[in-house]
Protein backbone atom coordinates (compact mmCIF):
# COMPACT_ATOMS: atom_id res chain seq x y z
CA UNK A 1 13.62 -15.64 -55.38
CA UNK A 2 12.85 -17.05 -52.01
CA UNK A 3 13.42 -20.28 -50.09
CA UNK A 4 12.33 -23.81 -50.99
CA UNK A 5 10.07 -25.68 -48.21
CA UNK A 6 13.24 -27.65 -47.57
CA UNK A 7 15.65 -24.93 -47.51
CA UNK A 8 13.43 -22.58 -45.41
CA UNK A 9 12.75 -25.77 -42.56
CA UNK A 10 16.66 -25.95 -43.12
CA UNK A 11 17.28 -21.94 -41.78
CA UNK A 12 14.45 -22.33 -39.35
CA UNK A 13 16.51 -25.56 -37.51
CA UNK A 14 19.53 -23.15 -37.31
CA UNK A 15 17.45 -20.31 -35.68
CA UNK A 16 15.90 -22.92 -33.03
CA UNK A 17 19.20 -23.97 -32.73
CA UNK A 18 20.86 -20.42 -32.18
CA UNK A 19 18.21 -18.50 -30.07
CA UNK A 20 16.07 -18.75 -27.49
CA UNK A 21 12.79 -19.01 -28.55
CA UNK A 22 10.21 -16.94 -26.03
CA UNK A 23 6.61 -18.05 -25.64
CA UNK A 24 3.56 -16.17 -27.66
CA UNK A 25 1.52 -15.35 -23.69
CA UNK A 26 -1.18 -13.38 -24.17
CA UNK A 27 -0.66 -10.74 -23.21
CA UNK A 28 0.86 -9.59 -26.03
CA UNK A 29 -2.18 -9.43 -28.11
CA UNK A 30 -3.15 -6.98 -25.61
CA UNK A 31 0.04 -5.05 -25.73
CA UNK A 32 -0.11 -4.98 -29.87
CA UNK A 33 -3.81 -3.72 -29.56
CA UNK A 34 -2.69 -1.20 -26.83
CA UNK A 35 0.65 0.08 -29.34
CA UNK A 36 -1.75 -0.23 -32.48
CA UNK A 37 -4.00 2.61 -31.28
CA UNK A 38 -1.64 4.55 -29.30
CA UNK A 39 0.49 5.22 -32.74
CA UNK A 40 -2.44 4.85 -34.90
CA UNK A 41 -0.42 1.57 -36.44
CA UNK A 42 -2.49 0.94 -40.00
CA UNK A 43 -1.07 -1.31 -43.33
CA UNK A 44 2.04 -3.66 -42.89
CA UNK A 45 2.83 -1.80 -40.24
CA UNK A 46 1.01 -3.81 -37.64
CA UNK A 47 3.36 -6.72 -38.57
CA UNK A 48 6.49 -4.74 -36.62
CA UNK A 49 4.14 -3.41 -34.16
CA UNK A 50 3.20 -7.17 -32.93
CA UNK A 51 7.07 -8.00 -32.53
CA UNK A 52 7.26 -4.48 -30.67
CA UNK A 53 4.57 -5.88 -28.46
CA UNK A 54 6.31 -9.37 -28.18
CA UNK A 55 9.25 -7.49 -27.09
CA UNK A 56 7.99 -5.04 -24.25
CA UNK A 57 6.38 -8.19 -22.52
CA UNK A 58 9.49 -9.73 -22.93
CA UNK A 59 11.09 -6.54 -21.59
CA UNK A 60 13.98 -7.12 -24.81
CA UNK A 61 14.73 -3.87 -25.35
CA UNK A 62 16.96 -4.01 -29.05
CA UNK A 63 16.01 -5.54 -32.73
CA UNK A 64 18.69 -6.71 -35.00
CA UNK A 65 16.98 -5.45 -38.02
CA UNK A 66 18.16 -3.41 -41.34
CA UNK A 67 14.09 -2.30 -41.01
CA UNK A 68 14.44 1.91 -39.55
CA UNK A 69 10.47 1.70 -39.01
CA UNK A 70 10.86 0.62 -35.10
CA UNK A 71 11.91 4.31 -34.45
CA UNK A 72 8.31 5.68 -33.07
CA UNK A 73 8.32 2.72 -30.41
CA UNK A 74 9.22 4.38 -27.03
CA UNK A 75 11.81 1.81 -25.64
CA UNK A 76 13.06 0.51 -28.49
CA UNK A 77 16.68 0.59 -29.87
CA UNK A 78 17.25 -0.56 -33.56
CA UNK A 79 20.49 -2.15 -33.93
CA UNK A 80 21.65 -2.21 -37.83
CA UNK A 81 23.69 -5.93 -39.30
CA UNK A 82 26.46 -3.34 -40.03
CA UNK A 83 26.76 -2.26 -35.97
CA UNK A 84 27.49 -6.14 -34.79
CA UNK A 85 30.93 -7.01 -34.66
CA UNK A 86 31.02 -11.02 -34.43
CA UNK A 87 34.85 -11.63 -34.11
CA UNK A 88 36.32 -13.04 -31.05
């Protein structure tokens, strides 16, 4: 089961708090058009395609994700949870 409306304002205050949050320009509508009909994006799909546009215009170039769907994007390297090593 998900979130309350409490709890899930509670884990969005600690992801404001831990990264940088980029502004939504533009332009990436018109990236996320442009990747949507180069790679014929159709279903759910276009969800991950508009964060794949969000990141080219913010030239980030890796997603933290246990999703293996970002593969067709040319420029983009997954990075799986079970890759990070957090110690100091």
């Amino acid at each position: 089961m998900g979130h309350s409306t409490a709890e899930a304002q509670e884990e969005i205050q600690r992801f404001e708090e831990l990264f940088t949050l980029l502004e939504d320009v533009g332009s990436i509508h018109r990236e996320w058009k442009r990747l949507v009909n180069t790679y014929n994006v159709v279903g759910a799909k276009v969800y991950d395609t508009r964060l794949v546009a969000a990141m080219l215009v913010h030239k980030l170039t890796q997603v933290l994700t246990f999703d293996r769907d970002f593969s067709p994007y040319k420029g983009i390297t997954v990075v799986r949870p079970s890759d990070v090593n957090l110690k100091k």
